[in-house]
N, C-alpha and C. Protein backbone atom coordinates (compact mmCIF):
# COMPACT_ATOMS: atom_id res chain seq x y z
N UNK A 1 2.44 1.30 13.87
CA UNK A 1 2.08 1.43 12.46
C UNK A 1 3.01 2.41 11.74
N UNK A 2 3.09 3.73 12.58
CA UNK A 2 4.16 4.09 11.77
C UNK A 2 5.75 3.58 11.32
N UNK A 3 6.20 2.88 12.66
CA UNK A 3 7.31 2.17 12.35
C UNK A 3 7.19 1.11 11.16
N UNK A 4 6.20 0.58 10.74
CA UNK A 4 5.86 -0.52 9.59
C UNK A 4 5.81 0.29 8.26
N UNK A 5 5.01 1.56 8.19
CA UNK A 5 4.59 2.07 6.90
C UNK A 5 6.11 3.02 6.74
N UNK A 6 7.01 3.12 8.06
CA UNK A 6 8.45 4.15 7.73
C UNK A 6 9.51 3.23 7.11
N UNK A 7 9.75 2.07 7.82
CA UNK A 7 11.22 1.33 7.72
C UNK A 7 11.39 0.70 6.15
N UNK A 8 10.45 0.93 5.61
CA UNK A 8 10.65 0.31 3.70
C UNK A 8 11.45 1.36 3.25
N UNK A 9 11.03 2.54 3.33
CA UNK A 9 11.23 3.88 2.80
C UNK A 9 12.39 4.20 3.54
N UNK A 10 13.01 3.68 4.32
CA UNK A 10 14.02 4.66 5.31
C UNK A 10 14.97 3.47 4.74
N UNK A 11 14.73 1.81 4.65
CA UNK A 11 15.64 1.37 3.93
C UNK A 11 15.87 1.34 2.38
N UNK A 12 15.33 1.72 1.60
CA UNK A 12 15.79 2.36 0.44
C UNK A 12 16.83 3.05 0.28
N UNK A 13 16.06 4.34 0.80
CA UNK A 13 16.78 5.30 0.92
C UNK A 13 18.50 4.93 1.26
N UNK A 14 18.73 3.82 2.12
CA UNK A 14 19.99 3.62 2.86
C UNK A 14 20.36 2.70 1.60
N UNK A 15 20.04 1.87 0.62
CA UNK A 15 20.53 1.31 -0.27
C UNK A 15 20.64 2.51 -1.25
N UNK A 16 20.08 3.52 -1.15
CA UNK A 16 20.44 4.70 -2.80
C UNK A 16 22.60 4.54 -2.26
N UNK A 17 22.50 4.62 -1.42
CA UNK A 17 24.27 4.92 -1.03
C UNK A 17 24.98 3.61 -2.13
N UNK A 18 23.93 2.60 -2.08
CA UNK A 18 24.72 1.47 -2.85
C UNK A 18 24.68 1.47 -4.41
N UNK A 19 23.43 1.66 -4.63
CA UNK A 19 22.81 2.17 -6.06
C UNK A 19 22.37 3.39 -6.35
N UNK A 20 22.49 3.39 -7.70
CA UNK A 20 22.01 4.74 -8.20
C UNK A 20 21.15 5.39 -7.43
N UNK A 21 21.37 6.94 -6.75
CA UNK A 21 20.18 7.30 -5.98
C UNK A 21 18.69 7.62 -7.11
N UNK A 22 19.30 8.00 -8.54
CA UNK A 22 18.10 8.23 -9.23
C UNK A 22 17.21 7.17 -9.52
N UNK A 23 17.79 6.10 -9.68
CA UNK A 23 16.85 4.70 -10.02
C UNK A 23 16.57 4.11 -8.52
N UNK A 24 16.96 4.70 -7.09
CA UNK A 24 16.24 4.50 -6.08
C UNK A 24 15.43 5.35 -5.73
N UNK A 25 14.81 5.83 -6.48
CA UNK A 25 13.97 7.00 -6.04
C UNK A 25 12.63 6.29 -6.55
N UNK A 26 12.26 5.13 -7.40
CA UNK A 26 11.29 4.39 -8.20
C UNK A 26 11.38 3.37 -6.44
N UNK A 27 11.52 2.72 -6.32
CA UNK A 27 11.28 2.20 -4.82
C UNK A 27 10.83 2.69 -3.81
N UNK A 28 11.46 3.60 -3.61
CA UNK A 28 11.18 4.89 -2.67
C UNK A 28 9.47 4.84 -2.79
N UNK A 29 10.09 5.76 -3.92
CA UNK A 29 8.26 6.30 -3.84
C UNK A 29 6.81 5.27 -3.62
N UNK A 30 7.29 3.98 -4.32
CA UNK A 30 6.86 2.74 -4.48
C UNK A 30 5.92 2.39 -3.00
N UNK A 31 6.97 2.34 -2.00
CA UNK A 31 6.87 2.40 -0.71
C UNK A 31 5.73 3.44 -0.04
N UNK A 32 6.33 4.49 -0.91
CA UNK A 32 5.47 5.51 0.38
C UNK A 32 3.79 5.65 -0.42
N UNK A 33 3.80 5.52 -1.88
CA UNK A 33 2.65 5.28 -2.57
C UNK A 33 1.75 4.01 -2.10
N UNK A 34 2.45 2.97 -1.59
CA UNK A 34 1.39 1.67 -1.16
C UNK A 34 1.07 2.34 0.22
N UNK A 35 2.16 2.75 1.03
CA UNK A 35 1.17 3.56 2.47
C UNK A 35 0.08 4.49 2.91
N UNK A 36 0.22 5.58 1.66
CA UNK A 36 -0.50 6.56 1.43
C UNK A 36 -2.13 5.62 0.74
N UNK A 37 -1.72 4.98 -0.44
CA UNK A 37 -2.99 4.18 -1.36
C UNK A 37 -3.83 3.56 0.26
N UNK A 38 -3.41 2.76 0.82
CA UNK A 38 -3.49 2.27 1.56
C UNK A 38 -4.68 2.95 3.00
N UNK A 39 -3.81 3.80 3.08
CA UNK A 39 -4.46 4.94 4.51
C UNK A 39 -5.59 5.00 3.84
N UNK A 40 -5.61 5.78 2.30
CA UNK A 40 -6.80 7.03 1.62
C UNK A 40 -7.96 5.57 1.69
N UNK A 41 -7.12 4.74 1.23
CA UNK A 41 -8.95 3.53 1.13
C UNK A 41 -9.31 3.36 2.12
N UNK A 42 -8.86 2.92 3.60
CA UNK A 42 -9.13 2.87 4.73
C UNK A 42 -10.03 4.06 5.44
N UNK A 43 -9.45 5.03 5.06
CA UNK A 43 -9.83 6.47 5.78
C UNK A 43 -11.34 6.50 5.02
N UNK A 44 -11.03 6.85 4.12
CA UNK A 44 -12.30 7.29 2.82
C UNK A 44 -13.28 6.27 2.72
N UNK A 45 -12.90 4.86 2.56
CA UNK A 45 -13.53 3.80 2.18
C UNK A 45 -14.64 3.30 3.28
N UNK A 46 -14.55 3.79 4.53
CA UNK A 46 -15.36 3.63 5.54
C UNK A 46 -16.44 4.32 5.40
N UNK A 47 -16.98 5.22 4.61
CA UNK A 47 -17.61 5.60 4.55
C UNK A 47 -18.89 5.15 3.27
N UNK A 48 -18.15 4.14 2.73
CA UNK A 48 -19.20 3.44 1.80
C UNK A 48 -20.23 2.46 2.54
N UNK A 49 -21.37 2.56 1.91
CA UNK A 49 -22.26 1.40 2.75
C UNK A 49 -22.39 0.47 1.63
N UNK A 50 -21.74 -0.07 0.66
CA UNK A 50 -21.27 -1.25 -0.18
C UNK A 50 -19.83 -1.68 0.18
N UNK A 51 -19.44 -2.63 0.66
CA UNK A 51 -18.40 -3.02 1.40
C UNK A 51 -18.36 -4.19 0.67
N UNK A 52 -17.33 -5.12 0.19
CA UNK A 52 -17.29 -6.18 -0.42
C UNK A 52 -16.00 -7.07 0.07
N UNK A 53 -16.33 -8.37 0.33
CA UNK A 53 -14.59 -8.81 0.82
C UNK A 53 -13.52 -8.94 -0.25
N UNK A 54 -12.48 -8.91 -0.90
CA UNK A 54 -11.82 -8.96 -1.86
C UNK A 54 -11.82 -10.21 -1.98
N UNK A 55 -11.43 -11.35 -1.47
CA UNK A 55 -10.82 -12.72 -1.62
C UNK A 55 -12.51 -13.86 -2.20
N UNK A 56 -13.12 -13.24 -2.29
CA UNK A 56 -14.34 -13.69 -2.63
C UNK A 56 -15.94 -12.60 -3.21
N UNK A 57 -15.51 -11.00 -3.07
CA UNK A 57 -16.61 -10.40 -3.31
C UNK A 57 -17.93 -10.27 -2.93
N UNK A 58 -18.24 -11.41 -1.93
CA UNK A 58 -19.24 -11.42 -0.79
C UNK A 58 -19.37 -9.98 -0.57
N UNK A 59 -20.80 -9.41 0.01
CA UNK A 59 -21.00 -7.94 0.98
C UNK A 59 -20.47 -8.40 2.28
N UNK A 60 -19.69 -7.50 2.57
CA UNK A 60 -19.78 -7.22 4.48
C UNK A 60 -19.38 -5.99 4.99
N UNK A 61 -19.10 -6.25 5.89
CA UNK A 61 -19.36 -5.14 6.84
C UNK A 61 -18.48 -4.67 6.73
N UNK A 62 -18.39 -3.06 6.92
CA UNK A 62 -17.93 -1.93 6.79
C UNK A 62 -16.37 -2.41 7.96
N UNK A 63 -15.62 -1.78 7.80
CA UNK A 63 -14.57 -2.03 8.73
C UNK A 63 -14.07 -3.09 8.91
N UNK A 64 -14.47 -4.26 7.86
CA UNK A 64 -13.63 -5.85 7.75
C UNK A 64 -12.65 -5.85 7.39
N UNK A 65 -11.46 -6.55 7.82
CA UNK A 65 -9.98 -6.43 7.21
C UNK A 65 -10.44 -7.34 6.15
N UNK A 66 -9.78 -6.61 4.78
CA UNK A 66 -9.65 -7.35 3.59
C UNK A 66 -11.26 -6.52 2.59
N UNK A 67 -11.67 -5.86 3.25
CA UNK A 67 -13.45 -5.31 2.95
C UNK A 67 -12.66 -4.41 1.64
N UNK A 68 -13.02 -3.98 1.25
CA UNK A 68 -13.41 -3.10 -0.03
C UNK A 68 -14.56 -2.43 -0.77
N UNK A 69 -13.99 -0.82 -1.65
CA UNK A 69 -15.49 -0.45 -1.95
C UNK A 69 -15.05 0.35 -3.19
N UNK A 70 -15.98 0.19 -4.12
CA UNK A 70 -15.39 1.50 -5.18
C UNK A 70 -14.78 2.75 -4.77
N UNK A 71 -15.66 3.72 -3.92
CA UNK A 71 -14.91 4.19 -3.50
C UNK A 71 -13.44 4.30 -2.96
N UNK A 72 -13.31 3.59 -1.72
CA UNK A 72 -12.18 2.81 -1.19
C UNK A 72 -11.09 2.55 -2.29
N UNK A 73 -11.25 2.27 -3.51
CA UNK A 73 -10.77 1.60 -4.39
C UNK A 73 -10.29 3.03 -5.13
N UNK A 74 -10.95 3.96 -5.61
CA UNK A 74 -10.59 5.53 -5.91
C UNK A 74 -9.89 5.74 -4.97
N UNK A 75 -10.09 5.97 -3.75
CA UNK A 75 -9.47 6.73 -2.86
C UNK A 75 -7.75 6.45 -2.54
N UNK A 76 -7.82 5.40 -3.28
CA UNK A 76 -6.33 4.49 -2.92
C UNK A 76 -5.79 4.97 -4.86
N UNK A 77 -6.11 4.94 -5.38
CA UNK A 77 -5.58 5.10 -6.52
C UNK A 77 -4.60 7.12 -6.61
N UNK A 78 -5.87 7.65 -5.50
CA UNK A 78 -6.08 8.98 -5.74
C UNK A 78 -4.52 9.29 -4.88
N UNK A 79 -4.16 8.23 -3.55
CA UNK A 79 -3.05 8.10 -2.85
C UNK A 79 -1.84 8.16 -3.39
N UNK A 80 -1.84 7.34 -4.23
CA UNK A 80 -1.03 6.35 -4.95
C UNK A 80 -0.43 7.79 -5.97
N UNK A 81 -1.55 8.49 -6.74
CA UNK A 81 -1.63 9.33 -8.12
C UNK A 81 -0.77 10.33 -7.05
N UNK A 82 -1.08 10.83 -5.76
CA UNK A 82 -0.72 12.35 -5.37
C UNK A 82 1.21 11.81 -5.46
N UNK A 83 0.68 10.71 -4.17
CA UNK A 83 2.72 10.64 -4.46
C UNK A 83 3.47 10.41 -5.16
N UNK A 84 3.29 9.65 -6.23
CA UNK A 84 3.70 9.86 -7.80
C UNK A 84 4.12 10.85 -8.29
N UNK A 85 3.06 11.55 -8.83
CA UNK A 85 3.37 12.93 -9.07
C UNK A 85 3.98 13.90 -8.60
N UNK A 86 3.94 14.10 -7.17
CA UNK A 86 4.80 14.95 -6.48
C UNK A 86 6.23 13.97 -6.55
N UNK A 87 6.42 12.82 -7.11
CA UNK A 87 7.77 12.52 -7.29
C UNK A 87 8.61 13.31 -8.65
N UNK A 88 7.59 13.37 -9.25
CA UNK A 88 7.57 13.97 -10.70
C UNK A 88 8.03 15.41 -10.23
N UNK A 89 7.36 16.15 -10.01
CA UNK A 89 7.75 17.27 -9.70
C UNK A 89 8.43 17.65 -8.69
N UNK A 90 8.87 17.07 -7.58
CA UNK A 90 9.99 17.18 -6.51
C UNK A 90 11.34 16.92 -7.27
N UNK A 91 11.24 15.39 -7.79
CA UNK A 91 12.75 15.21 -7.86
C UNK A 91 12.69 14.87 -9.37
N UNK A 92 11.63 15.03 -10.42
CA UNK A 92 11.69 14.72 -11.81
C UNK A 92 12.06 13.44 -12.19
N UNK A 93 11.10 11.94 -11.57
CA UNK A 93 10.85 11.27 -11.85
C UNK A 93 10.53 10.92 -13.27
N UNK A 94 10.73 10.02 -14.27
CA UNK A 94 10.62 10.07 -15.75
C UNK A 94 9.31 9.59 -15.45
N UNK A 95 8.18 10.29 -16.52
CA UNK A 95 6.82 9.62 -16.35
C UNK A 95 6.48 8.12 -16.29
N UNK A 96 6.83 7.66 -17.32
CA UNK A 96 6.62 6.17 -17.23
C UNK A 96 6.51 5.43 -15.43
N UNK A 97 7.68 6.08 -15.04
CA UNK A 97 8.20 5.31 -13.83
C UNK A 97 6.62 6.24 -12.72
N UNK A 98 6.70 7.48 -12.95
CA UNK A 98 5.03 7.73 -12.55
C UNK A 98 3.94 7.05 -12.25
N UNK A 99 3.68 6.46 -13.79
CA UNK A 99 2.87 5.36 -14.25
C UNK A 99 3.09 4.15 -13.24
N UNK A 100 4.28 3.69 -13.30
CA UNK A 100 4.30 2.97 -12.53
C UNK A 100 4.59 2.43 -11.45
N UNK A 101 4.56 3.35 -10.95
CA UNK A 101 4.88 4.06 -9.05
C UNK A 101 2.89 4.02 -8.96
N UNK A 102 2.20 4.55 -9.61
CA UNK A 102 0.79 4.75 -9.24
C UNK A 102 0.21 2.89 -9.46
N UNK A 103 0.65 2.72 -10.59
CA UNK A 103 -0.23 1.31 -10.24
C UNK A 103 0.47 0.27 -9.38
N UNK A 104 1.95 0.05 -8.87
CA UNK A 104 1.76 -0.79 -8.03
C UNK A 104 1.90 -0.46 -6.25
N UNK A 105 1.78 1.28 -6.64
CA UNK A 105 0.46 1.99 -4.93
C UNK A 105 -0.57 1.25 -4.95
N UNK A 106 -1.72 1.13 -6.06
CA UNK A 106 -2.75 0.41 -5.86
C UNK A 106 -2.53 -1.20 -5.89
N UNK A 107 -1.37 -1.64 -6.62
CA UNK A 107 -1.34 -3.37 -6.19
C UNK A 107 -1.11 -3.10 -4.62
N UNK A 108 -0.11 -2.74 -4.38
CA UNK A 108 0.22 -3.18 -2.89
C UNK A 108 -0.96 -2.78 -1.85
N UNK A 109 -2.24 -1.51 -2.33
CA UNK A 109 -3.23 -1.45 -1.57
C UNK A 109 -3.79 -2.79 -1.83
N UNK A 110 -3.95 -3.60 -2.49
CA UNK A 110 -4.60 -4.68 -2.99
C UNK A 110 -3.79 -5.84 -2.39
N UNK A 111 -2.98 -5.93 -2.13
CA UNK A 111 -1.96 -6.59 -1.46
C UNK A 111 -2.46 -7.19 -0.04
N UNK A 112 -2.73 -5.61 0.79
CA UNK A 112 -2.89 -5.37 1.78
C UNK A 112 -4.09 -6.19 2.17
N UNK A 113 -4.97 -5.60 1.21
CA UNK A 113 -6.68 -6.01 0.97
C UNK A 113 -6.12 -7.67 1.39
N UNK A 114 -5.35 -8.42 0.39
CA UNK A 114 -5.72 -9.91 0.41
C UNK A 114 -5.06 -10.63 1.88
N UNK A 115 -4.04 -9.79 2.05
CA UNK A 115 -3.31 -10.21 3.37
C UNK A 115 -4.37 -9.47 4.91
N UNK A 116 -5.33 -8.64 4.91
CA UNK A 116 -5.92 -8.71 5.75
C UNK A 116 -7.29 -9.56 5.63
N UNK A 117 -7.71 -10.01 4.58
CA UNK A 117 -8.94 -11.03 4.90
C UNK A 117 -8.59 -12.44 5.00
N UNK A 118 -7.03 -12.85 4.61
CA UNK A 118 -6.74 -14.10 4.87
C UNK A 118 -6.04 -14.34 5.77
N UNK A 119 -5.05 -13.01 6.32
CA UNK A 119 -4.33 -13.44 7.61
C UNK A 119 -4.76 -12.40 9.24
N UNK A 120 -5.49 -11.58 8.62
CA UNK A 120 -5.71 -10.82 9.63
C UNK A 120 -6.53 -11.18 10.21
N UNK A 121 -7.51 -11.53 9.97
CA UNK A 121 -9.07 -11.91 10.18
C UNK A 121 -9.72 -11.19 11.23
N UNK A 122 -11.15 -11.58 10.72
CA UNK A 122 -12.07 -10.57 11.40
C UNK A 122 -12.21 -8.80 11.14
N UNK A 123 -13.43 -8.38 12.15
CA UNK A 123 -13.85 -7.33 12.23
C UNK A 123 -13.18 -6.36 12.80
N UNK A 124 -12.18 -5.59 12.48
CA UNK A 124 -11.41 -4.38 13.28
C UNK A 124 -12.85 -4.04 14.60
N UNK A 125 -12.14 -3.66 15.80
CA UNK A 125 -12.82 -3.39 16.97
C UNK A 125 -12.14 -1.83 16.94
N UNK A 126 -12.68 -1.27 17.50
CA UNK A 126 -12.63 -0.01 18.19
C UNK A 126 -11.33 0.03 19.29
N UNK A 127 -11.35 -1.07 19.92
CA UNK A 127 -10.05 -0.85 20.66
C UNK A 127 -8.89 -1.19 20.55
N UNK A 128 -8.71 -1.76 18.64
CA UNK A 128 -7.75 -2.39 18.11
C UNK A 128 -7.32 -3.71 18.85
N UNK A 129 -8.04 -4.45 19.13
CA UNK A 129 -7.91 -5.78 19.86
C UNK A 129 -7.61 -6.38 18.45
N UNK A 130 -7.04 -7.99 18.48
CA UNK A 130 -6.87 -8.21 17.46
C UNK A 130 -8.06 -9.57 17.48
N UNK A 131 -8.73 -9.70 16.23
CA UNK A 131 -9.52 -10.53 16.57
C UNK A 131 -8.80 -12.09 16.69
N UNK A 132 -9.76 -12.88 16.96
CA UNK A 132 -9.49 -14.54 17.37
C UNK A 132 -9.10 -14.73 16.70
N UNK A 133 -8.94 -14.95 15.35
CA UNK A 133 -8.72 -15.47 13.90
C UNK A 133 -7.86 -15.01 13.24
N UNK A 134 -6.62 -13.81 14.33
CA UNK A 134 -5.92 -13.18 13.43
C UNK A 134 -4.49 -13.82 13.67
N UNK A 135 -3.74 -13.92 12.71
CA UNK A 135 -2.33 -14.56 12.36
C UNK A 135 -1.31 -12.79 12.25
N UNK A 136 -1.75 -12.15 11.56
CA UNK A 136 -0.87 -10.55 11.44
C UNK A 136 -1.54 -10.06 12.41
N UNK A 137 -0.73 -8.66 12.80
CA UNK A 137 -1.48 -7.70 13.41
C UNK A 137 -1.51 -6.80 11.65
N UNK A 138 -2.51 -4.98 11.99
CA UNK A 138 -2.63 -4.34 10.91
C UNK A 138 -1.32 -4.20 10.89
N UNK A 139 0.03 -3.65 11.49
CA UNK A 139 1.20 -3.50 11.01
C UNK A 139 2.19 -4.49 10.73
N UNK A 140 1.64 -6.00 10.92
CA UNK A 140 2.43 -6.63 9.85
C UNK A 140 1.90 -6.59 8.15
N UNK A 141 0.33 -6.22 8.35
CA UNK A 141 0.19 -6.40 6.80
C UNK A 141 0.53 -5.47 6.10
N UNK A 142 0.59 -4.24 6.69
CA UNK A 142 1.23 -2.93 6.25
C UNK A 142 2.54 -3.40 6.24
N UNK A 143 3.35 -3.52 6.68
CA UNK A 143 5.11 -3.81 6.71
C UNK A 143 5.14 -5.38 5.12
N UNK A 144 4.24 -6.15 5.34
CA UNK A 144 4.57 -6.73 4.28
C UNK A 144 3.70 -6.38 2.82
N UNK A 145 2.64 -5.85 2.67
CA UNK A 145 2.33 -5.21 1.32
C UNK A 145 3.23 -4.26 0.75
N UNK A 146 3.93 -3.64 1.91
CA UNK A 146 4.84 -2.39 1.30
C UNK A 146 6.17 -2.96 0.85
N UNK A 147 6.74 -4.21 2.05
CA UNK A 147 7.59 -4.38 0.93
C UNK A 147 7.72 -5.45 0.17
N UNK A 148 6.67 -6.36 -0.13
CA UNK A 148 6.25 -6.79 -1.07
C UNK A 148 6.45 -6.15 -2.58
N UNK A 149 5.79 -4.73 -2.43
CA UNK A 149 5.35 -4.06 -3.71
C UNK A 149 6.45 -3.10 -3.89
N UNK A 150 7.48 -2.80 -2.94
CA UNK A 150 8.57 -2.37 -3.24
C UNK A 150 9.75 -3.48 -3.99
N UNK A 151 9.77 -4.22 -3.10
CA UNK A 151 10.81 -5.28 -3.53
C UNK A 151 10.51 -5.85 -5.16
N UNK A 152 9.29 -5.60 -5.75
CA UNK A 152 8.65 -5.63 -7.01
C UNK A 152 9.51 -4.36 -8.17
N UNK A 153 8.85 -3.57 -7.43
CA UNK A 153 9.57 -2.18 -7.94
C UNK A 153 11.26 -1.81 -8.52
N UNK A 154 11.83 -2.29 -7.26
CA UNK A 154 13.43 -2.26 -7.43
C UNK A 154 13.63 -3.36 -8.23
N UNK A 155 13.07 -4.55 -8.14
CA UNK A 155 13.42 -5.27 -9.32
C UNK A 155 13.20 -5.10 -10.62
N UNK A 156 12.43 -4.65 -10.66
CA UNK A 156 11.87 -4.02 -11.56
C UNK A 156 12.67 -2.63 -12.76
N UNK A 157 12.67 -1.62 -11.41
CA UNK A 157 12.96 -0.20 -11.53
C UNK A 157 14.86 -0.19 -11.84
N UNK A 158 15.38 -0.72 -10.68
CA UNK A 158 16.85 -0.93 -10.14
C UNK A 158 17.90 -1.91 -10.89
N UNK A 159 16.99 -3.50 -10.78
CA UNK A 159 18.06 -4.42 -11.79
C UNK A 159 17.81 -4.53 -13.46
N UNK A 160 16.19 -4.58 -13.74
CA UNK A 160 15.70 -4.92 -15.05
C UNK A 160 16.08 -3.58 -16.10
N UNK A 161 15.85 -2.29 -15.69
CA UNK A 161 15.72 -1.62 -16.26
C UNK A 161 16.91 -0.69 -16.13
């Protein structure tokens, strides 16, 4: 998992040599904001006893890949908001790009959400078995929400703008 939530961010970084390092720093962060959004809903979000599946809003059970919770849903925004900001103030990120380093932390947590109830499937186990029904493991959906929502970003951040 860590190799999935590192190699977005470590290849950026190796394209700033090609492009502007300041307008790769909106990717960057992009990256490490969907990992962080990501963890905080997971971590935090387990602790809600309203659990909802994303791909349909059904209740279930606590610890379902793809599950969701208001909370969960704060807690990923709150991810998303810290590394942002400390982009802001580390390397003086222009706000806007803030702005939008924090909301697509929370798309790509949302990302994650849709790619674990449709490809992950099932109930996370305790011994990280992967269930019957699963097509990803958790670190492919992590490796592709992140750079999903990066590869968004740099297009975004890098060619458009």
């Amino acid at each position: 998992n860590v190799i999935a939530n590192g190699i977005v961010p470590a290849a950026v970084a190796l394209f700033a040599l090609k492009f502007s390092p300041e307008k790769m720093i909106v990717p960057f962060t992009v990256a490490i904001a969907v990992a962080t959004s990501d963890t905080f809903a997971s971590e935090i979000g387990v602790i809600s006893d309203k659990v909802y599946l994303i791909t349909n809003l059904k209740k279930t059970e606590v610890g379902t890949n793809g599950g969701v919770s208001w909370l969960g849903e704060a807690a990923s925004v709150l991810g998303a908001a810290i590394i942002s900001i400390s982009a802001f103030i580390l390397v003086g990120m222009e706000p806007k790009w803030v702005v939008f380093s924090i909301i697509m932390g929370f798309v790509g947590c949302q990302i994650d959400s849709v790619l674990g109830a449709t490809l992950q499937g099932g109930v996370k186990s305790r011994e990280e078995q992967l269930p019957s029904d699963a097509v990803l493991t958790n670190s492919d959906v992590n490796l592709l929400s992140i750079s999903i929502s990066t590869l968004i970003s740099f297009i975004f951040a890098v060619l458009l703008f």
